[in-house]
N, C-alpha and C. Protein backbone atom coordinates (compact mmCIF):
# COMPACT_ATOMS: atom_id res chain seq x y z
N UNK A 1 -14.36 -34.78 -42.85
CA UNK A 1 -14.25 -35.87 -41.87
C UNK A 1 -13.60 -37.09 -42.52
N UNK A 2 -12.90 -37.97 -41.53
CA UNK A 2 -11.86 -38.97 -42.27
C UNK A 2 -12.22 -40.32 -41.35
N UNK A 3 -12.69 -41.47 -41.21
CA UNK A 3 -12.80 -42.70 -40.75
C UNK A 3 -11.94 -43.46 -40.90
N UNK A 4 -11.52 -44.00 -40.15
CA UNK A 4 -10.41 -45.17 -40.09
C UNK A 4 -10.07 -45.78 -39.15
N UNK A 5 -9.72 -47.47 -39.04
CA UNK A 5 -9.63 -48.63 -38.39
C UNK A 5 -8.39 -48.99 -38.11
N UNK A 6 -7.30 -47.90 -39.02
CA UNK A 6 -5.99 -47.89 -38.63
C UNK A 6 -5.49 -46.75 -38.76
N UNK A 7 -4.52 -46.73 -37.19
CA UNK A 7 -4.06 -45.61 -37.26
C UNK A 7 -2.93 -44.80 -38.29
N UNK A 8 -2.30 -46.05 -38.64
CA UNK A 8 -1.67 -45.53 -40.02
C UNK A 8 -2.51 -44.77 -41.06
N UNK A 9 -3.47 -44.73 -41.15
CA UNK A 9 -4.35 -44.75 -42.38
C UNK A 9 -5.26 -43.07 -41.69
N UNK A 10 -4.14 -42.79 -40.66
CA UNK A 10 -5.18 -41.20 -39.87
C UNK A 10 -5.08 -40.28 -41.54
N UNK A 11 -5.24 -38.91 -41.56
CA UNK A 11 -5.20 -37.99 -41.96
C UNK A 11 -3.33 -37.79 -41.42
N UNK A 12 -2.63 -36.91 -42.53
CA UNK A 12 -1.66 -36.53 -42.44
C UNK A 12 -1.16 -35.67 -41.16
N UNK A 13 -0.17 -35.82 -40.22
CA UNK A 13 -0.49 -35.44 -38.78
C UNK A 13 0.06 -33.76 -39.11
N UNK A 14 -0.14 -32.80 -40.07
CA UNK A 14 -0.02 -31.55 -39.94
C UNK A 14 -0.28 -30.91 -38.70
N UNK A 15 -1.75 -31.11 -38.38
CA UNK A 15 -2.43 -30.28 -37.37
C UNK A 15 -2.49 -31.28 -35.97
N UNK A 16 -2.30 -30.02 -34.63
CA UNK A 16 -2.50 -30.66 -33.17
C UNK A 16 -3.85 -31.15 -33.39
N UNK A 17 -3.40 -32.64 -32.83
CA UNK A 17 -4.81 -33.61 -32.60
C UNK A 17 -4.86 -33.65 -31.02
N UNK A 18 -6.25 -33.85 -31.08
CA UNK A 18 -6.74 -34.35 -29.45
C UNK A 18 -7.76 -35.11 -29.77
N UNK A 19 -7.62 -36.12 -29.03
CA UNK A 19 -8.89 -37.02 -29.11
C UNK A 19 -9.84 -37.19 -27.98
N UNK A 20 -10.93 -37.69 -28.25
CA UNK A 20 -11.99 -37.57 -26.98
C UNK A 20 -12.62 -39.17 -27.24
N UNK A 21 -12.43 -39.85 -25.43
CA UNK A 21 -13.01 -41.01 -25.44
C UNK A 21 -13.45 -41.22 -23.89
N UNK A 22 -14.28 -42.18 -23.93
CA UNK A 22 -14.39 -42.08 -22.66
C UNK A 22 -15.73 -43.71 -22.55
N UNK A 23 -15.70 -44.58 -21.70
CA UNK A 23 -16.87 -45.55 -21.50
C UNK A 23 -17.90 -45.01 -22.32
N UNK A 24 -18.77 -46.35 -22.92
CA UNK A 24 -19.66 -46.18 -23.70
C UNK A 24 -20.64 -45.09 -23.37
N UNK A 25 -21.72 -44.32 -23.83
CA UNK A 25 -22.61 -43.70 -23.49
C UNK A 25 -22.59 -42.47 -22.50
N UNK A 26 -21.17 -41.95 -22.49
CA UNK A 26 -20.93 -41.08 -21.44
C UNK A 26 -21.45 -39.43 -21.89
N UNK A 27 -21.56 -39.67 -23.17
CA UNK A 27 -22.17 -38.21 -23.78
C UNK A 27 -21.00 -37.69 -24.45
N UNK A 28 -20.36 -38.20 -25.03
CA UNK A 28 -19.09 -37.95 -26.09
C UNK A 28 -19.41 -37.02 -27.48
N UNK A 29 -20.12 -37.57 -27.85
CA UNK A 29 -20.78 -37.44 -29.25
C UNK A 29 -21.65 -35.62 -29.35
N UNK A 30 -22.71 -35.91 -27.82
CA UNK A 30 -22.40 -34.48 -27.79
C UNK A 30 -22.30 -33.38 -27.20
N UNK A 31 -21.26 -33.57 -26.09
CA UNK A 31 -20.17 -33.04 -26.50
C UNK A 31 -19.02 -32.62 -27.10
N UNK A 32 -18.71 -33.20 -28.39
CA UNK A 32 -18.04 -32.83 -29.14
C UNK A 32 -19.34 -32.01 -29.67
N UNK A 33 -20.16 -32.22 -30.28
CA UNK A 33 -21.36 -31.37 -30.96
C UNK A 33 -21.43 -29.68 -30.19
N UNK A 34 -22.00 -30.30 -29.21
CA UNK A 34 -21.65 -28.50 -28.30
C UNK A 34 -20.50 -27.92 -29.13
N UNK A 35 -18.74 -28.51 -28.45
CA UNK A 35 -17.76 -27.68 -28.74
C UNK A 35 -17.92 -27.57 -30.11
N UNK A 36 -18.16 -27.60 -30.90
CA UNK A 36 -17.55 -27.07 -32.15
C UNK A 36 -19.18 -26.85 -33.26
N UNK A 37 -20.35 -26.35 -32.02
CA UNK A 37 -21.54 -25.45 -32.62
C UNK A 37 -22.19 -26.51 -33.62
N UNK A 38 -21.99 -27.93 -33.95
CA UNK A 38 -22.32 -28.91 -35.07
C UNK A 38 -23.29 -29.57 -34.19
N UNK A 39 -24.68 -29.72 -34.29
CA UNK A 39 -25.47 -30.66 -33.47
C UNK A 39 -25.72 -32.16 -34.13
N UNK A 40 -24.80 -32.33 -35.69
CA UNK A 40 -25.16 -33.61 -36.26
C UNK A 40 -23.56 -34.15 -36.54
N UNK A 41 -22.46 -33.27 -36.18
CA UNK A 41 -20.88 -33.41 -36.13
C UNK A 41 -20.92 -34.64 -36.34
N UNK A 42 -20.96 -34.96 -34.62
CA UNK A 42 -20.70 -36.36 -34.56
C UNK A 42 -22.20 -37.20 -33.80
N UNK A 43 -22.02 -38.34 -34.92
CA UNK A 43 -23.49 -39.10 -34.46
C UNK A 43 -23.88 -39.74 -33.26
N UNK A 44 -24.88 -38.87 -32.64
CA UNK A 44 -25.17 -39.58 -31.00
C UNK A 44 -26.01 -41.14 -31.44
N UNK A 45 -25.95 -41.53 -30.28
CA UNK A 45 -27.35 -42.33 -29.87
C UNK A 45 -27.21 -43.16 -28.82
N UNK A 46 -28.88 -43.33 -28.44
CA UNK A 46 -29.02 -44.02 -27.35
C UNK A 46 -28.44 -45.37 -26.73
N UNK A 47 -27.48 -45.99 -28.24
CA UNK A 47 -27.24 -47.50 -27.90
C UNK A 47 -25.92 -46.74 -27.96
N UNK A 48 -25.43 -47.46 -26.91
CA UNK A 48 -23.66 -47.09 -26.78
C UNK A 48 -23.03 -48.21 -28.16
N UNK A 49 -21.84 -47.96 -28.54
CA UNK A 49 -21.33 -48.32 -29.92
C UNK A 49 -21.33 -47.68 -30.80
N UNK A 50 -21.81 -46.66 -30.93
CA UNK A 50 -22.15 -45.49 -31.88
C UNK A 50 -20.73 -46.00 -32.52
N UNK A 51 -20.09 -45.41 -32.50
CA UNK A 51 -18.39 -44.76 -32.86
C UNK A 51 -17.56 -45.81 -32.89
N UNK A 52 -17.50 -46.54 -33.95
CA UNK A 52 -16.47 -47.81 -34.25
C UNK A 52 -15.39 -47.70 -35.00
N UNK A 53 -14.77 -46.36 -35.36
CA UNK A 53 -13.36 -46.42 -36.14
C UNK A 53 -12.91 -44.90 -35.29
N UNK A 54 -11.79 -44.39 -35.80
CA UNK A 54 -10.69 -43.28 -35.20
C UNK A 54 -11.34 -42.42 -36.49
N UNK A 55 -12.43 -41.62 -35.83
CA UNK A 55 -12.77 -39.95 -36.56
C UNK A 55 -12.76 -38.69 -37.02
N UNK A 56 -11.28 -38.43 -37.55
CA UNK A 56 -10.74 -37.12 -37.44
C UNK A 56 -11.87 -35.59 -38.44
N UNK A 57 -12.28 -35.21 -37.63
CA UNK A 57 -12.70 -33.56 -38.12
C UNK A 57 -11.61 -32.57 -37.96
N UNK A 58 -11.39 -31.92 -39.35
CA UNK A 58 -10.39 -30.42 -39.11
C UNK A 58 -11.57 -29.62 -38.26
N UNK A 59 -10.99 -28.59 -37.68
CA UNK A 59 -11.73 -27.61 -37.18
C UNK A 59 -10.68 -26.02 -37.43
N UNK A 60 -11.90 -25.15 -38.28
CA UNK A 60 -10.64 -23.74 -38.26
C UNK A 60 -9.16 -24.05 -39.09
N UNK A 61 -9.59 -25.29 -40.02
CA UNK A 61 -8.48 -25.21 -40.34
C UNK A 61 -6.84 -25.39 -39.75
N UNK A 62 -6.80 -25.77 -38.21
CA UNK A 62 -5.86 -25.29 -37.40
C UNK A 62 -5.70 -26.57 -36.40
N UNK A 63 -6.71 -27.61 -36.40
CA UNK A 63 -6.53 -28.52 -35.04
C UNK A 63 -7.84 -29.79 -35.68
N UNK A 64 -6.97 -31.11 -35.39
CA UNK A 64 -7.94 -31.84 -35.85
C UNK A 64 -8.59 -32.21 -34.00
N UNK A 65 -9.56 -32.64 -34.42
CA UNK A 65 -10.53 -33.63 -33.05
C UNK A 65 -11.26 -34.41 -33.59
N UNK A 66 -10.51 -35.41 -32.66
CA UNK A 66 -10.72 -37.08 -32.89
C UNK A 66 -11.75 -37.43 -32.22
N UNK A 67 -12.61 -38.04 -32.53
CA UNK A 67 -14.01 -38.92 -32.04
C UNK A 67 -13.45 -40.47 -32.10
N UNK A 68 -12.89 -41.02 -30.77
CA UNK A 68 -12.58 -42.85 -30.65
C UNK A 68 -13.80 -43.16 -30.13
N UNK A 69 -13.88 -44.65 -30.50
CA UNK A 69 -14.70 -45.27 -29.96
C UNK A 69 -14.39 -45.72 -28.59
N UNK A 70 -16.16 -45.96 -27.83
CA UNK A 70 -15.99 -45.77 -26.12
C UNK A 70 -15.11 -47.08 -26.00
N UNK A 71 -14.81 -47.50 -24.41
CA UNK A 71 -14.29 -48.45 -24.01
C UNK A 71 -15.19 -48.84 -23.16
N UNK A 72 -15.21 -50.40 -22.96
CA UNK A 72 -15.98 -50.67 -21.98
C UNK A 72 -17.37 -51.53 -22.05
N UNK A 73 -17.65 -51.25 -23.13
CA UNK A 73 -18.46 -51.86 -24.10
C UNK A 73 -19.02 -53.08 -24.33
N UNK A 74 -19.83 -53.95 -23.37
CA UNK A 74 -20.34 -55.48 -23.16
C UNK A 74 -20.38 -55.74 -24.42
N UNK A 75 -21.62 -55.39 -24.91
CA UNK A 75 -22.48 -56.03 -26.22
C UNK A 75 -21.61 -55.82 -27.39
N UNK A 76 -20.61 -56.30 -27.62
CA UNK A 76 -19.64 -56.78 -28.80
C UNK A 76 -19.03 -57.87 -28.68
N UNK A 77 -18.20 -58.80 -29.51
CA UNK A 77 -17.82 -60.09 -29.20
C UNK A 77 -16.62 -59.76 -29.18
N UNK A 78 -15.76 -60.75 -28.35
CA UNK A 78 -14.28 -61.12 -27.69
C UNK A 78 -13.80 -60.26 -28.77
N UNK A 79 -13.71 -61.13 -29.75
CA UNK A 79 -12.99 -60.83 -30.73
C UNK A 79 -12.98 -59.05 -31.60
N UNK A 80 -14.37 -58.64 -31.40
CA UNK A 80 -14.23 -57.04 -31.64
C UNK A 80 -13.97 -56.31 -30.51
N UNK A 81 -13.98 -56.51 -29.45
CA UNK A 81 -13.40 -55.42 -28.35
C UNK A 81 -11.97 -55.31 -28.50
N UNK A 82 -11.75 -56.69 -28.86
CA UNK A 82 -9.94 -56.58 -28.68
C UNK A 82 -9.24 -56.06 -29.58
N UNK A 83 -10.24 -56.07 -30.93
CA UNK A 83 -9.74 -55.39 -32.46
C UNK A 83 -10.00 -54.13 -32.10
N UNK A 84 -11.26 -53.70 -31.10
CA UNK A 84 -11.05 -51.97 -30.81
C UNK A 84 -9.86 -51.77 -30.11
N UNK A 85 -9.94 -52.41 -28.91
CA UNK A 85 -8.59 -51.96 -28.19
C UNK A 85 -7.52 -51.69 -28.69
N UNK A 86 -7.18 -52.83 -29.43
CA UNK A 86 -5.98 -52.51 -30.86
C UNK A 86 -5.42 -51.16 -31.24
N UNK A 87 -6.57 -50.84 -31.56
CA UNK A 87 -6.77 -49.65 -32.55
C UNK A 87 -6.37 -48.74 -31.72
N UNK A 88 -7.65 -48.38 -30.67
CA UNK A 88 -7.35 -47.33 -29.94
C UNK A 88 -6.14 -47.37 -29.68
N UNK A 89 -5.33 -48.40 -28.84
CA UNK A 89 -4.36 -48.43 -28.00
C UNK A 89 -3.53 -48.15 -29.03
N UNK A 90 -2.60 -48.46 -30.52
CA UNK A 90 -1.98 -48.10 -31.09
C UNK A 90 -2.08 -46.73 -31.55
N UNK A 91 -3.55 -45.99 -31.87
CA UNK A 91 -3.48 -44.90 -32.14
C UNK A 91 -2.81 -43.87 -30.89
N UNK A 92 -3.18 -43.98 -29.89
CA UNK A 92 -2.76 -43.34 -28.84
C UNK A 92 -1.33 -43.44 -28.58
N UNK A 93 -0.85 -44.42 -28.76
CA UNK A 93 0.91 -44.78 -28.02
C UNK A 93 1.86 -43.87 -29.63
N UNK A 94 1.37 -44.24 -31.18
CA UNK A 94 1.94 -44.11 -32.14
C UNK A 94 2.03 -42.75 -33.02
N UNK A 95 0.41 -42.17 -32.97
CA UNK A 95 0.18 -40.86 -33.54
C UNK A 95 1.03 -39.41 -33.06
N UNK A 96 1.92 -39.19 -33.49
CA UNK A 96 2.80 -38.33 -33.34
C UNK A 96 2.48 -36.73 -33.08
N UNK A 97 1.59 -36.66 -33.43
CA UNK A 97 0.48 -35.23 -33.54
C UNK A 97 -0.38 -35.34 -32.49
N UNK A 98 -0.54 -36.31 -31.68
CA UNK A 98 -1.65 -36.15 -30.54
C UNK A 98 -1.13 -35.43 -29.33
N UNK A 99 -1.73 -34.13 -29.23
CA UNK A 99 -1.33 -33.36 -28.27
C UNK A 99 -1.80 -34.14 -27.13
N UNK A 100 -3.42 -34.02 -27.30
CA UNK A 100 -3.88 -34.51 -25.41
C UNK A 100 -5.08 -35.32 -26.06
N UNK A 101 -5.63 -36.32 -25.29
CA UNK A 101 -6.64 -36.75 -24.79
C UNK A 101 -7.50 -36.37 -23.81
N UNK A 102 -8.50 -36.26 -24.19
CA UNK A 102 -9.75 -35.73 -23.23
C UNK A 102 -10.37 -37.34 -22.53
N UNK A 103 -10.37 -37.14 -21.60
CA UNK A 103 -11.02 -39.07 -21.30
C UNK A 103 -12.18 -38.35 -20.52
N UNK A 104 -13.48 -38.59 -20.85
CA UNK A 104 -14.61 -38.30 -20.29
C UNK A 104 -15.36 -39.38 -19.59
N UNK A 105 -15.95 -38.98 -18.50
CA UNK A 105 -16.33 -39.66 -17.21
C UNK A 105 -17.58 -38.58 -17.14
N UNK A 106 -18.62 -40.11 -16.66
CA UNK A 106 -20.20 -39.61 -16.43
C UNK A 106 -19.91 -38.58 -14.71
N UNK A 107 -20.44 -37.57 -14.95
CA UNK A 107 -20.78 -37.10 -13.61
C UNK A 107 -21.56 -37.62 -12.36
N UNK A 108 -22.54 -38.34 -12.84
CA UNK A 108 -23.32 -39.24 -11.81
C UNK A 108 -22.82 -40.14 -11.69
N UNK A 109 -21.57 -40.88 -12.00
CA UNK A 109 -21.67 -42.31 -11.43
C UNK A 109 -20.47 -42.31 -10.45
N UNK A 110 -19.69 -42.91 -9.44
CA UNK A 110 -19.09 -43.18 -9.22
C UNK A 110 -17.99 -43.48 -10.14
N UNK A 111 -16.68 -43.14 -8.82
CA UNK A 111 -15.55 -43.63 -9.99
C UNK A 111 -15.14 -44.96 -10.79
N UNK A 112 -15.28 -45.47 -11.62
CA UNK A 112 -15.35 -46.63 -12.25
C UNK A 112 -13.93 -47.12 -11.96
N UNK A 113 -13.61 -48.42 -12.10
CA UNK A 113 -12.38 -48.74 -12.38
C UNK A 113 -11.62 -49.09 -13.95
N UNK A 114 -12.49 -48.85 -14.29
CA UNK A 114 -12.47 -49.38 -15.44
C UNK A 114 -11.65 -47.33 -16.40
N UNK A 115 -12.17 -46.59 -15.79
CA UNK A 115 -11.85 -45.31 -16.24
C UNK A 115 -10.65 -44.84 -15.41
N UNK A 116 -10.25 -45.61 -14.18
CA UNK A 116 -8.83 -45.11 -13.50
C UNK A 116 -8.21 -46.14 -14.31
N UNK A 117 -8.38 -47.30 -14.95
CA UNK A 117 -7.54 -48.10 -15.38
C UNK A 117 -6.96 -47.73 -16.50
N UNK A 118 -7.94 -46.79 -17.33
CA UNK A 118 -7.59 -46.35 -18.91
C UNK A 118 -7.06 -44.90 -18.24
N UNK A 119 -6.94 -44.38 -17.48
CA UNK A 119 -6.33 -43.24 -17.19
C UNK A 119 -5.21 -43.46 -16.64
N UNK A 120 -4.99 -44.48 -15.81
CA UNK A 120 -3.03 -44.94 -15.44
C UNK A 120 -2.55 -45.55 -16.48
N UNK A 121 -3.12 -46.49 -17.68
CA UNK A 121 -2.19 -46.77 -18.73
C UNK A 121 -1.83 -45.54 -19.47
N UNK A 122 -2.63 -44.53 -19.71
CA UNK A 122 -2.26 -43.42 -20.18
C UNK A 122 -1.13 -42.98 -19.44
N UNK A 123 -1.30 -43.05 -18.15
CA UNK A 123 -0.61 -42.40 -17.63
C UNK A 123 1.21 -42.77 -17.59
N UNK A 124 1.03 -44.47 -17.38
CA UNK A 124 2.12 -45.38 -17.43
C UNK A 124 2.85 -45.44 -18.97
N UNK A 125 1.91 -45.21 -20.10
CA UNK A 125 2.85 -44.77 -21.61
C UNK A 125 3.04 -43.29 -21.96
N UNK A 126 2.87 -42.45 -20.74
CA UNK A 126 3.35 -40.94 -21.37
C UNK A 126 2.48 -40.04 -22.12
N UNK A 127 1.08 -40.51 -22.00
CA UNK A 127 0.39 -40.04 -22.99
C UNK A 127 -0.56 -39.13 -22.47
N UNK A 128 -0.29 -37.24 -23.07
CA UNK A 128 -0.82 -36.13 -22.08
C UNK A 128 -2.33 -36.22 -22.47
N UNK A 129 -3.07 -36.57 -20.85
CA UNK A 129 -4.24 -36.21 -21.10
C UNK A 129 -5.37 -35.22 -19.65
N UNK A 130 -6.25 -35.22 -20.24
CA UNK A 130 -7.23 -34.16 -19.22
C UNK A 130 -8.54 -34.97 -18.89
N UNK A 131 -9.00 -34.86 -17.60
CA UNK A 131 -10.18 -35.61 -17.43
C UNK A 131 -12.07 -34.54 -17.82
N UNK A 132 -12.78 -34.76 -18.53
CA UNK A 132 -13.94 -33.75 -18.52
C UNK A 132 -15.30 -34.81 -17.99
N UNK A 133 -15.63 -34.59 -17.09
CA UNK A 133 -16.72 -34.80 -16.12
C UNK A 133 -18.08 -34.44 -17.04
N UNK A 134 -18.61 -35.61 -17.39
CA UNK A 134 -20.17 -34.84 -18.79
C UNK A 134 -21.41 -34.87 -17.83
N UNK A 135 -22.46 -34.54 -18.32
CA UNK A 135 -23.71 -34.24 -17.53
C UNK A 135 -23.58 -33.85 -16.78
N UNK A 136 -23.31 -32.84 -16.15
CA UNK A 136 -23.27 -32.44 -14.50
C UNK A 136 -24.60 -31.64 -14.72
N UNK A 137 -25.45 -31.45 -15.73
CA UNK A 137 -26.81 -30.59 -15.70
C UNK A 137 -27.86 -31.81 -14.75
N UNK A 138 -27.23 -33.02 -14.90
CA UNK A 138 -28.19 -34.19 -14.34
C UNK A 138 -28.38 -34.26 -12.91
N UNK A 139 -27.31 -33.31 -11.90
CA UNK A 139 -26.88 -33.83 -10.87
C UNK A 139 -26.68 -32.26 -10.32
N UNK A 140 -26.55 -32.11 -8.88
CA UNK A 140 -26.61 -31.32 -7.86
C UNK A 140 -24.81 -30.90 -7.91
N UNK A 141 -24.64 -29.60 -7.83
CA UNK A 141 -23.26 -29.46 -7.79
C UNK A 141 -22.22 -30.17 -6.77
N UNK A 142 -23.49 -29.95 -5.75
CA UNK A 142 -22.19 -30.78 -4.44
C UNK A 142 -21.92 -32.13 -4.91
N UNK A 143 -23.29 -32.99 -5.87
CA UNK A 143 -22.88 -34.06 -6.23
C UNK A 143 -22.01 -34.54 -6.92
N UNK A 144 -21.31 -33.55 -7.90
CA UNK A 144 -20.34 -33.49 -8.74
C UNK A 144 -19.46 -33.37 -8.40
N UNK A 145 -19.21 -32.03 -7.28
CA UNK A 145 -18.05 -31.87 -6.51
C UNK A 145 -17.61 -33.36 -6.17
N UNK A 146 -18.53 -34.09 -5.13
CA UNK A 146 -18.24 -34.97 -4.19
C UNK A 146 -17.57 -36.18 -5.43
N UNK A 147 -18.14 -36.68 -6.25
CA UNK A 147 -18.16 -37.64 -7.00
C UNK A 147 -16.41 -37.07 -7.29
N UNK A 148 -16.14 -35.84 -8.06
CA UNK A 148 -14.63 -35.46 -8.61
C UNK A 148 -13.71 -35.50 -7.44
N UNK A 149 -14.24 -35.25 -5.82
CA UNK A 149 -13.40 -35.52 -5.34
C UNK A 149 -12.99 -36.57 -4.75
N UNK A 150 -14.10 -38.00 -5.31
CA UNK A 150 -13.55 -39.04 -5.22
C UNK A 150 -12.39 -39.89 -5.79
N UNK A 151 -12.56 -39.27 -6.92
CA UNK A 151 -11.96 -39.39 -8.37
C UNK A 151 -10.39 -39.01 -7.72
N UNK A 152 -10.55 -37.58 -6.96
CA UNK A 152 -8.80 -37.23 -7.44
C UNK A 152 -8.12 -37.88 -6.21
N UNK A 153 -8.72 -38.47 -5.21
CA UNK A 153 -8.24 -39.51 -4.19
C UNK A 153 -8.08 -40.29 -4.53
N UNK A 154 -8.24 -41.08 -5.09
CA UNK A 154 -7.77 -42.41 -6.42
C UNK A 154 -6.69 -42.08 -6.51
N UNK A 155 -6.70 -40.96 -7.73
CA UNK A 155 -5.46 -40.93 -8.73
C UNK A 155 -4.30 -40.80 -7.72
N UNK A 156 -5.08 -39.65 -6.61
CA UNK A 156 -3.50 -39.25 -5.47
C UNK A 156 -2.64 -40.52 -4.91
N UNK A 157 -3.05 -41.49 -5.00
CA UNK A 157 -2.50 -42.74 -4.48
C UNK A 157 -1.51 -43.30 -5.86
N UNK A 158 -1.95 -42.80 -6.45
CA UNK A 158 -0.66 -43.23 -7.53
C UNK A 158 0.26 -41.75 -8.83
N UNK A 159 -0.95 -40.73 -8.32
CA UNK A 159 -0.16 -39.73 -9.40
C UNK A 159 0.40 -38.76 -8.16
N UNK A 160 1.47 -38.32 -8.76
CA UNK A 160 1.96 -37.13 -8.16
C UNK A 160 1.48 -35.81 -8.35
N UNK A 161 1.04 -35.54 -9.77
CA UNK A 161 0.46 -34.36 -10.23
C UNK A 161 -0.71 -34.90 -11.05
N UNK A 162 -2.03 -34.28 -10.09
CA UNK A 162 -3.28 -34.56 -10.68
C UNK A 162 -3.60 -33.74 -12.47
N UNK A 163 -3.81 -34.73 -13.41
CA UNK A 163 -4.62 -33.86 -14.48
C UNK A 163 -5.42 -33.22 -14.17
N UNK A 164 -5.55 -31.98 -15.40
CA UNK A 164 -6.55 -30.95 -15.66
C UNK A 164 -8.01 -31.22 -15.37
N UNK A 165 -8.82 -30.97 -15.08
CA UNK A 165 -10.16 -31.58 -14.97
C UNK A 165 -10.97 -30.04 -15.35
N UNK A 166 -11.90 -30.85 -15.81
CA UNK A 166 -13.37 -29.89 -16.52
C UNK A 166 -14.31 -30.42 -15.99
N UNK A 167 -15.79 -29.52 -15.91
CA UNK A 167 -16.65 -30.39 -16.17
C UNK A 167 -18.00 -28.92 -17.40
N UNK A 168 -18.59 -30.68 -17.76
CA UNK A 168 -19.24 -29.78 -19.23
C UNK A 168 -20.47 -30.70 -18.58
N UNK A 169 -21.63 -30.03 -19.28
CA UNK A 169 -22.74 -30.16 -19.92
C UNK A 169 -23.07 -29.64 -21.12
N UNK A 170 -23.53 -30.62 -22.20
CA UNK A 170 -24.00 -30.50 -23.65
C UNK A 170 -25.61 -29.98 -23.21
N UNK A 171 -26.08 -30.06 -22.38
CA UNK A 171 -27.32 -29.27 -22.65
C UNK A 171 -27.35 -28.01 -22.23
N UNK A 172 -26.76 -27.49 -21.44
CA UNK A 172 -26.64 -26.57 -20.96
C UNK A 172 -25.28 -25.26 -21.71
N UNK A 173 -24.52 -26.62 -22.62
CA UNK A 173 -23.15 -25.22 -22.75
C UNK A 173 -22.04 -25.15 -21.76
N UNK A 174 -22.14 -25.87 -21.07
CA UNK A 174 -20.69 -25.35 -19.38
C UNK A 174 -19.84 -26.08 -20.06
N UNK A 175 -18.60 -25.17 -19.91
CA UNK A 175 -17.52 -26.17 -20.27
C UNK A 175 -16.93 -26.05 -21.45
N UNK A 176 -17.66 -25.00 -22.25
CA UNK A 176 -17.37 -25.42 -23.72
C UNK A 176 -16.16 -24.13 -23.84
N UNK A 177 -16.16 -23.24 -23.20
CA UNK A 177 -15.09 -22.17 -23.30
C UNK A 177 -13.72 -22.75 -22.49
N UNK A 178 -13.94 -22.91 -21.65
CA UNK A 178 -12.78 -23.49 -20.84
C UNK A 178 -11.91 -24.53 -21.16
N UNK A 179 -12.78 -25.82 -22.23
CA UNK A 179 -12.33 -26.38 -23.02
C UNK A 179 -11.53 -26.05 -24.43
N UNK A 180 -12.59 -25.16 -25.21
CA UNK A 180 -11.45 -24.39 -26.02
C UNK A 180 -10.55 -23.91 -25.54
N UNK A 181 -10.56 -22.86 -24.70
CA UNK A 181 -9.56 -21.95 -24.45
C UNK A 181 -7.92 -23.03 -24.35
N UNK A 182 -8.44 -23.91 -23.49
CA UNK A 182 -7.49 -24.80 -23.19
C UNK A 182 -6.42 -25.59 -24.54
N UNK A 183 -7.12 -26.13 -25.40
CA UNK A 183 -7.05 -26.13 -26.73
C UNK A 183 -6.13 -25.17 -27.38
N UNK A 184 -6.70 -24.44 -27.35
CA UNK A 184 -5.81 -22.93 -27.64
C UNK A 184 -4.68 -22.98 -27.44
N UNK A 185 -3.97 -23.12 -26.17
CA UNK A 185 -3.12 -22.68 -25.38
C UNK A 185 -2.15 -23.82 -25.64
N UNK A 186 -2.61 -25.08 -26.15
CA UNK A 186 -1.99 -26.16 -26.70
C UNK A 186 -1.46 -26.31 -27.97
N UNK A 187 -2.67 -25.61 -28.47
CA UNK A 187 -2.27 -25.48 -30.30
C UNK A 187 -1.24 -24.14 -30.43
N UNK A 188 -1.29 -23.53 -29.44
CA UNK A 188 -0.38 -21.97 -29.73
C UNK A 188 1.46 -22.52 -29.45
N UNK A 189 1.29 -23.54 -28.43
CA UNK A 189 2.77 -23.90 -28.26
C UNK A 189 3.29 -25.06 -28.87
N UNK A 190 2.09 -25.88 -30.00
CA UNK A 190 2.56 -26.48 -30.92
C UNK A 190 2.67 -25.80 -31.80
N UNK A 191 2.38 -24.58 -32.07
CA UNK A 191 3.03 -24.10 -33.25
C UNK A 191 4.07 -23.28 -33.09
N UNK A 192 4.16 -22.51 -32.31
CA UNK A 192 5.47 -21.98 -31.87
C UNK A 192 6.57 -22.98 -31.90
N UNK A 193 6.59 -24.26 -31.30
CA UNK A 193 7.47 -25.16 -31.58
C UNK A 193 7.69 -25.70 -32.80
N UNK A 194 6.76 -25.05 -33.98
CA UNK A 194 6.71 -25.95 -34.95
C UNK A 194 8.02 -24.69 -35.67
N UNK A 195 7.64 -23.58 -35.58
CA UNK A 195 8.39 -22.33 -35.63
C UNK A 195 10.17 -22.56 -35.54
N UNK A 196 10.35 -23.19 -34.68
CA UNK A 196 12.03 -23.06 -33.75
C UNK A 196 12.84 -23.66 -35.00
């Protein structure tokens, strides 16, 4: 594992990166833990802030995954949200190796604006990402349904082609194949291209 506050300062971009971020406390931490079988990977906890620098883990030797810190985040001062934003925002626009972003969104809540807002700047700098829906073990399927299909009525008002969407639960396991697999299928045509 590699910590760092600048993105210059990542791990050497050999391997397809994807990073996973999403509003404070959305269950990031573990879910990354699920995917990759580590229940102490990456450090949960109950106070959102956990995760204050750009986290790269190899996995398999073959694909790094990035743990950013959440967005959204009250209880920090002016001056450190904007030094996160920084960060994040340069790592994302600059890192040359970042295949996709995972931007994770609570299943129970309504659509935030604050999570369509970080999903159209993504969207407005080019930067490929997938939406994964966490806890849905908390909530009634239709509730999930209903909530995602609030979500993609949003985006339809400004995207032409809706992102990928998942949804996972870390207590339960859902999600965690469909997510790799996906992965897969990303890392197989970055390397084939790496091939040409």
């Amino acid at each position: 594992m590699q910590s760092e506050s600048d993105w210059k300062k990542c791990p050497p971009p050999t391997f397809p990166e994807y990073a996973f971020i999403g509003r404070s406390n959305v269950g990031k931490s573990s879910l990354i833990n699920m995917l990759v079988n580590n229940k102490s990977l990456a450090k949960t906890s109950s106070k959102p802030g956990k995760t204050q620098t750009i986290n790269h883990f190899v996995i398999n030797k073959n694909w790094y995954l990035v743990d950013l810190p959440g967005y959204g985040y009250a209880k920090i001062s002016k001056t450190m949200r904007e030094k996160w934003q920084k960060m994040i925002s340069d790592y994302l626009l600059f890192r040359e190796n970042l295949q996709l972003v995972f931007v994770l969104v609570d299943a129970r809540i309504e659509p935030q604006q604050i999570d369509i807002d970080f999903i159209n700047n993504l969207g407005e700098n080019g930067v490929p990402f997938a939406i994964i829906y966490t806890k849905t073990d908390k909530i009634s399927k239709s509730k999930t349904c209903s909530t995602m299909q609030k979500m993609k009525n949003i985006l339809s008002e400004t995207w032409e082609e809706l992102p990928k969407i998942f949804m996972s639960s870390a207590v339960e396991g859902s999600g965690k194949e469909e997510i790799l697999s996906y992965i897969e299928e990303v890392n197989d045509l970055f390397y084939s291209n790496m091939q040409k």
